[in-house]
Protein backbone atom coordinates (compact mmCIF):
# COMPACT_ATOMS: atom_id res chain seq x y z
CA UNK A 1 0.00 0.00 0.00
CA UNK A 2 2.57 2.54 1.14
CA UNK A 3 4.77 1.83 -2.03
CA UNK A 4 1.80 2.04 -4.62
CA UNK A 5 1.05 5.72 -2.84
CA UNK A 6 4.66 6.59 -3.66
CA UNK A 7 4.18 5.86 -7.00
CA UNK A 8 1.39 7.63 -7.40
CA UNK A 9 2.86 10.68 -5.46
CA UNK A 10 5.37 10.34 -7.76
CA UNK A 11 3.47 10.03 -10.92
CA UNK A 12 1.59 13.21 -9.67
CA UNK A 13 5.18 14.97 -9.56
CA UNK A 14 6.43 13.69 -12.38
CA UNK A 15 3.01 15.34 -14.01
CA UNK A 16 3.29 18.55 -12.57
CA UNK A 17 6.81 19.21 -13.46
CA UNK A 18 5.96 18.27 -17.36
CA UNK A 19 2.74 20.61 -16.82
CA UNK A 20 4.93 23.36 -15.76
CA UNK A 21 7.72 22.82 -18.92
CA UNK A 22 4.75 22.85 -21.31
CA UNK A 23 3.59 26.28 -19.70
CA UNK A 24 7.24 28.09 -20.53
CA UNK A 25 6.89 27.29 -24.32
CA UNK A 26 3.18 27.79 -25.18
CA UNK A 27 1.34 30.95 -25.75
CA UNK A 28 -0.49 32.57 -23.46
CA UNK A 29 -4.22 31.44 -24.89
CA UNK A 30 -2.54 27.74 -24.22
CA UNK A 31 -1.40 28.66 -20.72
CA UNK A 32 -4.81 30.03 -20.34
CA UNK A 33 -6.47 26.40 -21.16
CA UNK A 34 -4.04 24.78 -19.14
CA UNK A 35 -5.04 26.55 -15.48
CA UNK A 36 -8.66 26.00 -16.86
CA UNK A 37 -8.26 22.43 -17.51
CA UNK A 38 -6.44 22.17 -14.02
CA UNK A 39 -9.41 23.88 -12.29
CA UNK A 40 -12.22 21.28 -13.97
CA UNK A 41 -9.42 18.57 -12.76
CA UNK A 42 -10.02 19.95 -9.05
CA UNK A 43 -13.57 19.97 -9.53
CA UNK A 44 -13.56 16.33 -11.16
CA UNK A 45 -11.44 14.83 -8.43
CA UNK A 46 -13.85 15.87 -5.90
CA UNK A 47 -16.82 14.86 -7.39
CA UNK A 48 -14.75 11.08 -7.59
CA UNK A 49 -14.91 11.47 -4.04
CA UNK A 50 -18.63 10.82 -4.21
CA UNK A 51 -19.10 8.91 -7.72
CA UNK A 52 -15.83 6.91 -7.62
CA UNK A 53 -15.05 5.57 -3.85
CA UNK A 54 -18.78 6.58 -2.67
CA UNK A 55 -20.73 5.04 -5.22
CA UNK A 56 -23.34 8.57 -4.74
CA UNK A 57 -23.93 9.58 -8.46
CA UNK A 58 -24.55 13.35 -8.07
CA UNK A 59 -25.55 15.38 -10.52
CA UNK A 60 -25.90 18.86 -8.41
CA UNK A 61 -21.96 19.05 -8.12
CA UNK A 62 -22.01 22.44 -10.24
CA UNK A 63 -24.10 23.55 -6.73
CA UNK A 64 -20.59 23.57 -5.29
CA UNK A 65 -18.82 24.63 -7.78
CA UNK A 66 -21.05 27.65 -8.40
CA UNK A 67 -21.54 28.56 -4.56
CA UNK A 68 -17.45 28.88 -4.30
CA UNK A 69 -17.67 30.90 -7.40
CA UNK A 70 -20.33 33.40 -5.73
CA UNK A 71 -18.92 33.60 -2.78
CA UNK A 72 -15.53 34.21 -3.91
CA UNK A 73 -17.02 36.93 -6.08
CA UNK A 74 -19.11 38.72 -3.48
CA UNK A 75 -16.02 38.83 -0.98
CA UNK A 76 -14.22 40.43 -3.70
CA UNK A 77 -16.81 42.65 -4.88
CA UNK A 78 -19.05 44.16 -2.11
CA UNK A 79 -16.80 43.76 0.74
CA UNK A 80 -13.59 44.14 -0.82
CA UNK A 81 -11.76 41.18 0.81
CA UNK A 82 -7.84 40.26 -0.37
CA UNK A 83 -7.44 37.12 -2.54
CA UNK A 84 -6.89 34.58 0.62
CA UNK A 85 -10.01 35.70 2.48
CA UNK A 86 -11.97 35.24 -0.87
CA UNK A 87 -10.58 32.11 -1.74
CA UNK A 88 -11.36 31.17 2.12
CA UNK A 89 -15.41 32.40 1.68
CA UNK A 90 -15.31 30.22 -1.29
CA UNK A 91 -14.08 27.10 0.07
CA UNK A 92 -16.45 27.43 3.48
CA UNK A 93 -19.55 28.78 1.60
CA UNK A 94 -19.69 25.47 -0.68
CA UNK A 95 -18.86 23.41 2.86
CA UNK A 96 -21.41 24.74 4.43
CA UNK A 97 -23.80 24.27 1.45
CA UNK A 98 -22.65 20.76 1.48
CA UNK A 99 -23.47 19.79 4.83
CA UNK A 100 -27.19 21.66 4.51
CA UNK A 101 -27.95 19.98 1.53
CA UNK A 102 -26.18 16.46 3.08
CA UNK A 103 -28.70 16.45 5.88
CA UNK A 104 -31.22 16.19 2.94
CA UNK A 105 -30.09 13.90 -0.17
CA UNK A 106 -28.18 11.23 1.56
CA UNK A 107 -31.31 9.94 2.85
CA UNK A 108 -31.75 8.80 -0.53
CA UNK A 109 -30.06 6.28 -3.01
CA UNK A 110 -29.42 5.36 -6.60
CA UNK A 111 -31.39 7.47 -8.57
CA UNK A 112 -33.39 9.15 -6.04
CA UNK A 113 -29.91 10.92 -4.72
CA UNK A 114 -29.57 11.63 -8.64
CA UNK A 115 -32.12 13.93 -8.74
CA UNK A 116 -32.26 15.25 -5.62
CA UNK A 117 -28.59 16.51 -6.25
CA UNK A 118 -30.16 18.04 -9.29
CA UNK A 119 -33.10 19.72 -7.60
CA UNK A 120 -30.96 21.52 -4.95
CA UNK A 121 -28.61 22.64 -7.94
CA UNK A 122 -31.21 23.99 -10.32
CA UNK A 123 -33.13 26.05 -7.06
CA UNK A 124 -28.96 27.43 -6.58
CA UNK A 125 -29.01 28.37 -10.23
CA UNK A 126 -32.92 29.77 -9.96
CA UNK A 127 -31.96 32.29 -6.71
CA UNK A 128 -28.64 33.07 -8.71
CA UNK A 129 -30.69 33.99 -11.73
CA UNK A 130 -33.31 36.15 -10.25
CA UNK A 131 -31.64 37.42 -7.08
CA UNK A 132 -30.28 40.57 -9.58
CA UNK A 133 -28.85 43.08 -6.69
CA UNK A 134 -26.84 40.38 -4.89
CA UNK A 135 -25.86 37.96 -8.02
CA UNK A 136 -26.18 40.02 -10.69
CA UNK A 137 -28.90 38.39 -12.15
CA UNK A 138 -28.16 36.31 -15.85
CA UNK A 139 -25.32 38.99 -16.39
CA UNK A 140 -24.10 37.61 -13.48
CA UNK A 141 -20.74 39.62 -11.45
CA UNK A 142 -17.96 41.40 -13.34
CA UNK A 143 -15.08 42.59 -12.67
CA UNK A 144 -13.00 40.07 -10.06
CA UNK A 145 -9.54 41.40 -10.89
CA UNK A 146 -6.30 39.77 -9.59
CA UNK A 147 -4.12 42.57 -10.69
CA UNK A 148 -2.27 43.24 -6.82
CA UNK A 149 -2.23 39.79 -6.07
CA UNK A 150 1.02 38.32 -5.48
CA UNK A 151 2.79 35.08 -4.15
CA UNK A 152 6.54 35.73 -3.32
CA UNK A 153 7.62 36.28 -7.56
CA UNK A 154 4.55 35.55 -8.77
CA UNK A 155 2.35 37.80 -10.09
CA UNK A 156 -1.30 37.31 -10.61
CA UNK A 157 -1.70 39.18 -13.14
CA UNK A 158 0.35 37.10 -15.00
CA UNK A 159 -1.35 34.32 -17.29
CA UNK A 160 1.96 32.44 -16.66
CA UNK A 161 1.55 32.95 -12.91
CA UNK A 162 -1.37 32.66 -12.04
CA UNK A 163 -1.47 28.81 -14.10
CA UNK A 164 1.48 28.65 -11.90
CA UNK A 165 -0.56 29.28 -8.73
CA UNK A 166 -3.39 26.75 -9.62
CA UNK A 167 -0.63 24.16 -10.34
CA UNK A 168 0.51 24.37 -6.86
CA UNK A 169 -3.27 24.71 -5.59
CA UNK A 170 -3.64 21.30 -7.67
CA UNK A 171 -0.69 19.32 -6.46
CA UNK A 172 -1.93 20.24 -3.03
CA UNK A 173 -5.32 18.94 -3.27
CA UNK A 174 -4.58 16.16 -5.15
CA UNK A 175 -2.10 14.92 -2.46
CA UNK A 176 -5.04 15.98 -0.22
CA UNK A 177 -7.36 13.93 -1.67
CA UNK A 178 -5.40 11.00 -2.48
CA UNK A 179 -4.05 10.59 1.28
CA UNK A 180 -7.83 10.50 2.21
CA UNK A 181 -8.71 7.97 0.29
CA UNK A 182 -5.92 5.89 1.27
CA UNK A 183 -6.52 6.21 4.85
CA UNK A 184 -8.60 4.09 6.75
CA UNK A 185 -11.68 6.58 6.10
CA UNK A 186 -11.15 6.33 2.29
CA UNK A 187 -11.26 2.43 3.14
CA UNK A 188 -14.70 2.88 4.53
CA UNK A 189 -16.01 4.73 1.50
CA UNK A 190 -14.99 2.05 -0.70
CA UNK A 191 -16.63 -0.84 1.23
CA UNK A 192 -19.26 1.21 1.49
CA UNK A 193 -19.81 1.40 -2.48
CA UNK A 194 -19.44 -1.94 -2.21
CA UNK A 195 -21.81 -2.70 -0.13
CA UNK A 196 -23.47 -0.23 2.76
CA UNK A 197 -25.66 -2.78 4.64
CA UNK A 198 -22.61 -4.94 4.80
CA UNK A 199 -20.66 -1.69 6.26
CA UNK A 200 -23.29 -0.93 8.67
CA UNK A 201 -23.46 -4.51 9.81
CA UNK A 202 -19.78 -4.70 10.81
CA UNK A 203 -20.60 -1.31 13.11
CA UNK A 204 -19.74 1.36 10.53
CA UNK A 205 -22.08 4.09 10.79
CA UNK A 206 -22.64 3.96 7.16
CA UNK A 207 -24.60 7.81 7.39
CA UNK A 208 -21.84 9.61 8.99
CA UNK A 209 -19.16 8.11 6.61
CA UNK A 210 -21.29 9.25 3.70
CA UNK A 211 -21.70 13.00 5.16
CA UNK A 212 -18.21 13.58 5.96
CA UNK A 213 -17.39 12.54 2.27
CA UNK A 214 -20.39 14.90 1.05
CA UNK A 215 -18.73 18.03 2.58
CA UNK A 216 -15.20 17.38 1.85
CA UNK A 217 -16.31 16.62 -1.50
CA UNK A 218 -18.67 20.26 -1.77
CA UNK A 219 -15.29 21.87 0.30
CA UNK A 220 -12.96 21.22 -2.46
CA UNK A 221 -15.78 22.08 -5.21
CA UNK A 222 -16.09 25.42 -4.33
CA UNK A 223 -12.21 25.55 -3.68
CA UNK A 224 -12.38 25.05 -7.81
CA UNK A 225 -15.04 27.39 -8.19
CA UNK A 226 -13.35 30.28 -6.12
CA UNK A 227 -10.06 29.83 -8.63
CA UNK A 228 -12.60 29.70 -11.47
CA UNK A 229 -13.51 32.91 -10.31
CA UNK A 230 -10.03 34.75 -10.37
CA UNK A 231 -9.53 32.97 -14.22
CA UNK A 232 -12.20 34.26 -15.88
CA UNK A 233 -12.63 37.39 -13.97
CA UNK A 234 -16.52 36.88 -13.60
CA UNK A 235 -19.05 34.55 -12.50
CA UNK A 236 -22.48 33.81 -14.23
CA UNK A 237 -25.38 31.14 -13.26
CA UNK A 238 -23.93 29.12 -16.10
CA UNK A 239 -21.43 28.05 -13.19
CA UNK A 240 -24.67 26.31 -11.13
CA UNK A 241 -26.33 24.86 -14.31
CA UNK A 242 -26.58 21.20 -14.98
CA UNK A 243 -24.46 21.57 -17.65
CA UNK A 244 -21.33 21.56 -15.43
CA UNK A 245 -22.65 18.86 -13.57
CA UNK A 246 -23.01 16.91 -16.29
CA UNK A 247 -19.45 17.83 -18.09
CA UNK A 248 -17.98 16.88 -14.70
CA UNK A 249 -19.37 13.59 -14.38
CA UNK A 250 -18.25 13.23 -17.79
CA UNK A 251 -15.15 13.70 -16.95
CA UNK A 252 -14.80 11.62 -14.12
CA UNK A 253 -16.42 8.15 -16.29
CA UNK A 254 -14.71 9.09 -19.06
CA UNK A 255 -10.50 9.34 -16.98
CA UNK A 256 -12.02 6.33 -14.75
CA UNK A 257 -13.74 6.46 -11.46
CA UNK A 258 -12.08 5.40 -8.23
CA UNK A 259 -8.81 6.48 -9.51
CA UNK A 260 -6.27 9.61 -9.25
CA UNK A 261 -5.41 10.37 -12.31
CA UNK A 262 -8.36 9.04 -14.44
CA UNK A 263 -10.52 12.26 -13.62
CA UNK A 264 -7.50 14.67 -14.18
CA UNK A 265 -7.06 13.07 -17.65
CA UNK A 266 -10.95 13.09 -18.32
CA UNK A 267 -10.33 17.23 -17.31
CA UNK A 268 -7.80 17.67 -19.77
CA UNK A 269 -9.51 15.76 -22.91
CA UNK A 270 -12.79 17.49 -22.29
CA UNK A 271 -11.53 20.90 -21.70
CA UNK A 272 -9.27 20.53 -24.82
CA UNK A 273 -12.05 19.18 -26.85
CA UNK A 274 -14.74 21.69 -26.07
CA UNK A 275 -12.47 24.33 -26.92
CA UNK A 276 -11.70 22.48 -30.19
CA UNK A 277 -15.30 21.32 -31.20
CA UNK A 278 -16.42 25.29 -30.49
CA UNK A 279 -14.81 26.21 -33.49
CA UNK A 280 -16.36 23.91 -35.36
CA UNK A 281 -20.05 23.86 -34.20
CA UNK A 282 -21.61 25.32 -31.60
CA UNK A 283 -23.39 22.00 -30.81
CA UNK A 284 -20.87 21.06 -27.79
CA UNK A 285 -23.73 19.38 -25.78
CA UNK A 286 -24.85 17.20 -28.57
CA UNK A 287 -21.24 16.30 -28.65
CA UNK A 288 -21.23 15.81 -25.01
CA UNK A 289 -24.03 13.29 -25.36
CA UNK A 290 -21.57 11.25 -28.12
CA UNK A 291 -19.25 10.80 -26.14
CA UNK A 292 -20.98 9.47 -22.99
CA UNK A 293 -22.36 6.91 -25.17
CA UNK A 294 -19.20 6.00 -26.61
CA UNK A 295 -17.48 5.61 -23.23
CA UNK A 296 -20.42 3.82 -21.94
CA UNK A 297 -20.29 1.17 -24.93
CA UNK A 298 -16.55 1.20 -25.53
CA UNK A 299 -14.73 1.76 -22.27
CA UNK A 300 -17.28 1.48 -19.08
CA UNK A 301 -14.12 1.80 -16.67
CA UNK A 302 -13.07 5.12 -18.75
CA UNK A 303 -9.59 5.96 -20.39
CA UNK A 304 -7.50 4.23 -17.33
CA UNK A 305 -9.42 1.34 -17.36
CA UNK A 306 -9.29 0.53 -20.96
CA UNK A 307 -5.22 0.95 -20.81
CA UNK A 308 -5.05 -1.46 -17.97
CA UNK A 309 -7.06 -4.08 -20.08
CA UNK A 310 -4.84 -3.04 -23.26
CA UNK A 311 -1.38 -4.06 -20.21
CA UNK A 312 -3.09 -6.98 -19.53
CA UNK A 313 -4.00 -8.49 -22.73
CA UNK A 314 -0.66 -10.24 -23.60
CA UNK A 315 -0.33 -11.68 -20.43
CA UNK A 316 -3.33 -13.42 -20.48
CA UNK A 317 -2.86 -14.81 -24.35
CA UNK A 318 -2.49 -18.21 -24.06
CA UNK A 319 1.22 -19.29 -24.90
């Protein structure tokens, strides 16, 4: 156990350094697509927390994503916070979001908790849409600048730095996540995907397990929806829609649930292909659509999965 979490420490490292070489020899617009895809791969690692170790399908994660965003946005805006106490509101406001709507949806399963996730998210991205003097209505809030914001030699202003920023943020809660799910808690989770009566007959309290997961899950959703925030320099109620959720989830299936690095790489490839298909046709979601079905037909444990059963194939060739 401890030597396959050095390797994937390791792995992680060995991906952030290449990251970071990439950054010093692409233009800017690239740069720009490379924090973004880093910020879905925050988002998508959290929602694994629930889909891929939890076995809770949500499809309300943009709830989290979106309240970080706001939050984030409103600190900045009306109460003129600095970066860290911004990025701070973000982080807590989607927390504390997670643990109200917890107490509701995880006393429901399978597709019940499906659509109860996307209830709660749609009534977020309702109140975001009509609540004009706080939100900003469907224009949404403007003007989040990072211009003063600085980190030792980085400068926020900075395409360059600020991807370097995020990068760090990443690596961080990555290694965050992963040593969760590696400890005995993470353990828990899994058996209770598994199977929760099973769990809850061997004395696990199979609720509490599930609740703690929901908030550190929401906590590290809005920490991608604060960064969002500072990237795009705005925040609309496209952030709560079920759009994101869905691209998300996407992303998580198509990488691999239940795995590090199979959401990151489902971040990348649908980041990089939504920017790609826009300039062909601005049917993205029917596109979207395509491609769940192909992963769900073609490759039902997503990218990773289909590369382990590629390694595996000439072993198990009969000689």
């Amino acid at each position: 156990m401890a030597g396959g979490l050095r390797t994937q420490v390791a792995l992680l490292a060995c991906f952030a350094v290449a990251l970071f070489a990439i950054s010093r020899f692409v233009p800017p617009y690239w740069v720009s697509l490379l924090t973004e895809a880093l910020i879905w791969a925050i988002l998508a690692l959290s929602l694994d927390i629930l889909l891929g170790h939890t076995g809770l399908p949500s499809l309300g994660h943009a709830a989290f994503y979106g309240m970080g965003g706001y939050a984030a946005a409103i600190c900045f805006l009306h109460f003129d916070q600095s970066f860290w106490m911004c990025l701070a509101a973000g982080v807590g406001a989607a927390a504390l979001l997670a643990l109200a709507f917890g107490l509701l949806v995880l006393r429901t399963t399978a597709v019940f908790f499906l659509m109860i996730t996307l209830a709660l998210a749609q009534v977020l991205w309702g109140i975001a849409y009509t609540w004009r003097s706080v939100t900003g209505g469907d224009d949404g809030l403007r003007g989040i600048k990072r211009d003063a914001i600085e980190l030792g030699p980085l400068q926020f202003a900075l395409t360059g730095d600020y991807f370097v920023f995020v990068l760090l943020v990443f690596v961080l809660a990555a290694l965050l996540m992963l040593v969760i799910m590696r400890s005995p808690f993470g353990y828990a989770l899994r058996g209770i995907r598994e199977s929760s009566e099973r769990m809850g007959a061997l004395g696990y309290d199979v609720w509490r397990y599930k609740f703690i997961a929901f908030v550190v899950a929401g906590a590290f959703g809005g920490l991608a929806g604060a960064l969002f925030v500072f990237n795009k320099n705005y925040v609309s109620p496209e952030a709560l829609s079920v759009v994101v959720s869905a691209e998300v989830m996407l992303m998580v299936i198509l990488g691999g649930a239940g795995t590090l690095f199979g959401p990151i790489i489902g971040a990348l490839v649908i980041v990089f292909l939504s920017y790609w298909v826009s300039g062909l046709t601005e049917r993205w979601n029917l596109v979207l659509g395509i491609i769940y079905i192909l992963v769900v037909v073609l490759a039902p444990n997503g990218l990773t999965g289909l590369a382990q059963r590629w390694r595996r194939a000439p072993a198990e060739q009969p000689r």
